[in-house]
Protein backbone atom coordinates (compact mmCIF):
# COMPACT_ATOMS: atom_id res chain seq x y z
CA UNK A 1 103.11 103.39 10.73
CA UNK A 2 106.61 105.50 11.59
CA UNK A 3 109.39 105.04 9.43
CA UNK A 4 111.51 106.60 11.94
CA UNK A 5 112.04 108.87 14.75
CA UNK A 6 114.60 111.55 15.27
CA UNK A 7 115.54 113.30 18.51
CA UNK A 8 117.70 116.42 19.02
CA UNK A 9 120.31 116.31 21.77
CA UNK A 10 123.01 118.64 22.95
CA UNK A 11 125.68 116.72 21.86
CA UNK A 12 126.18 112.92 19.98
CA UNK A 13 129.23 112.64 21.61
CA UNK A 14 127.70 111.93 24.90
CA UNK A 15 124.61 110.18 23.78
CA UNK A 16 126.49 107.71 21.45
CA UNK A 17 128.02 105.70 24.54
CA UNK A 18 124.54 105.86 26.48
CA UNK A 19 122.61 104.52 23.32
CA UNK A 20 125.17 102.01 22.35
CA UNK A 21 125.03 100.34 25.55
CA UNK A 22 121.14 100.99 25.81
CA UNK A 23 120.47 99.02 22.45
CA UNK A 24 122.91 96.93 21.49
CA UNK A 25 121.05 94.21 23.69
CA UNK A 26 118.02 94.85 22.05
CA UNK A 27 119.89 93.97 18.46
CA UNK A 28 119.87 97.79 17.45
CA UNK A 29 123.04 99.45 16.45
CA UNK A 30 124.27 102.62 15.33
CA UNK A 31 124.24 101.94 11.68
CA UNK A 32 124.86 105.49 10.37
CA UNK A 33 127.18 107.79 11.92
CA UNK A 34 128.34 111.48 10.94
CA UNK A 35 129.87 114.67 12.78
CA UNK A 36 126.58 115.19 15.00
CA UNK A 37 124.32 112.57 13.37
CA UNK A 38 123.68 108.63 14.61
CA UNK A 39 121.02 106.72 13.29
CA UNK A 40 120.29 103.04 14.88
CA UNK A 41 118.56 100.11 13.76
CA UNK A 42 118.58 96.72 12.35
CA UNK A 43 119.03 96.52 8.64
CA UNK A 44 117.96 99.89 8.36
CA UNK A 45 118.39 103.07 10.96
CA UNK A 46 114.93 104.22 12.13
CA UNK A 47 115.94 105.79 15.24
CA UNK A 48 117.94 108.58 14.43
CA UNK A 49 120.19 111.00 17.17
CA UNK A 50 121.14 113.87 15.59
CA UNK A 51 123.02 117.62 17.77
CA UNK A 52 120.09 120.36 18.11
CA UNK A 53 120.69 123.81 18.71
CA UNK A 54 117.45 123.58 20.63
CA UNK A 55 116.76 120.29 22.02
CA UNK A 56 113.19 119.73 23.44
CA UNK A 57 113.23 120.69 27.49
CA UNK A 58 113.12 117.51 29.43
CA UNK A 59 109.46 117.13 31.15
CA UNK A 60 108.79 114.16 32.64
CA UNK A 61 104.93 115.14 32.34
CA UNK A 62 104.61 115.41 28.83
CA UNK A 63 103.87 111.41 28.45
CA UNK A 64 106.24 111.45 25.59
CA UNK A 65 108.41 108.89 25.56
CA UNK A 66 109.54 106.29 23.27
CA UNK A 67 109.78 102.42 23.33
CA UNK A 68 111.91 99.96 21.88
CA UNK A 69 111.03 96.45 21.16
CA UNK A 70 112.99 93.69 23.15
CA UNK A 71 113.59 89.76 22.01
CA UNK A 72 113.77 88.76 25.65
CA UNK A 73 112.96 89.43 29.07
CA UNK A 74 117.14 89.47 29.93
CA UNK A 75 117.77 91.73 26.54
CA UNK A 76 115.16 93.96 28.63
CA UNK A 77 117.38 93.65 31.84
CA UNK A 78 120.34 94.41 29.99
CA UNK A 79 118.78 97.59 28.22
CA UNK A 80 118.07 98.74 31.79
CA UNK A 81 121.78 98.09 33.01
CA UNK A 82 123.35 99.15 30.58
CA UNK A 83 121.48 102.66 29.98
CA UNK A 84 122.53 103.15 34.04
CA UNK A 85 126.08 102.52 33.51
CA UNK A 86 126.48 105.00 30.42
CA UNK A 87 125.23 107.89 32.19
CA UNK A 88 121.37 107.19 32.39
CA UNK A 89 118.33 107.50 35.01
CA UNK A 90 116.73 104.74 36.45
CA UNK A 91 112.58 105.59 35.54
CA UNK A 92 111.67 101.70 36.80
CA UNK A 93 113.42 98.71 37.15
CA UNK A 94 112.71 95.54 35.00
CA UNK A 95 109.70 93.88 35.86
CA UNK A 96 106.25 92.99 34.85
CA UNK A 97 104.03 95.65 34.62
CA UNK A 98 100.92 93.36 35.35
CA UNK A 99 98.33 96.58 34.72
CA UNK A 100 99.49 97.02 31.14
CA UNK A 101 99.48 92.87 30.44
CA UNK A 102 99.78 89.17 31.53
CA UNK A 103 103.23 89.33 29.76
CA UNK A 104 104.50 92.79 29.45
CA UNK A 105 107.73 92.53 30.55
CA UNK A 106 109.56 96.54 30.67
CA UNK A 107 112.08 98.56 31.95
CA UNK A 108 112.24 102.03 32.11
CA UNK A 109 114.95 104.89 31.74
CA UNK A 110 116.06 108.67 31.28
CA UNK A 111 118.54 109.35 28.59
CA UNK A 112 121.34 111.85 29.03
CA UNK A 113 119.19 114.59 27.81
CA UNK A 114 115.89 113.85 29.81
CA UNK A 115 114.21 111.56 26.82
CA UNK A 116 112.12 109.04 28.60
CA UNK A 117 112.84 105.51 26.98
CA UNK A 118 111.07 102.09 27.63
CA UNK A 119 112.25 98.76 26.27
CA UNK A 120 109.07 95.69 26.18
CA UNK A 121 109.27 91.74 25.54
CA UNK A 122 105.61 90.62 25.91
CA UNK A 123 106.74 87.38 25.38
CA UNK A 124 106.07 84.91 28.48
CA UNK A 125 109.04 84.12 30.84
């Protein structure tokens, strides 16, 4: 349905280590990268980072958020860990969320900037 997603951030510089870490175990990458512009995917960037003179205010009630798919249940884990080390919020630990599936595997986080980000394997353990 989306062929990608951009979010504006107060500085690249700062979110590049944060969504490095975040995705690489996920198999995303930062596949473009410019003075204030990184755009990560695989094969092609669909989630793009770019430096906003006005990023959107962080509100943790605005259900916005955005999730990533995940290969594995430890690629989830490792999204989680490594989002914390880089300078991200913990937003809940990876688990199953038995009221959203049998299988839905998740973790949650808070970038740098207050974006709300989810990673999900629904595959079975």
């Amino acid at each position: 349905m989306l062929d990608h997603v951009s979010v504006g951030v107060r500085d690249t510089n700062v979110s590049k280590p944060f969504y490095d870490a975040a995705l690489k175990p996920l198999g995303y990458s930062c596949l473009s990268q410019s003075p204030g512009s990184l755009g990560y995917g695989s094969g092609t960037a669909r989630f793009w980072v770019q430096d906003a003179k006005s990023p959107v205010p962080a509100d943790k009630d605005s259900g916005l958020h955005f999730c990533f798919t995940a290969p594995t249940r430890d690629s989830v884990d490792a999204f989680h860990a490594g989002a914390l080390r880089e300078g991200g919020k913990d937003n809940g630990p990876p688990g199953l969320r038995a009221a959203y599936g049998d299988n839905y595997y998740a973790a949650f986080v808070i970038d740098p900037d207050g974006y709300r980000l989810e990673a999900y394997c629904g595959k079975p353990g």
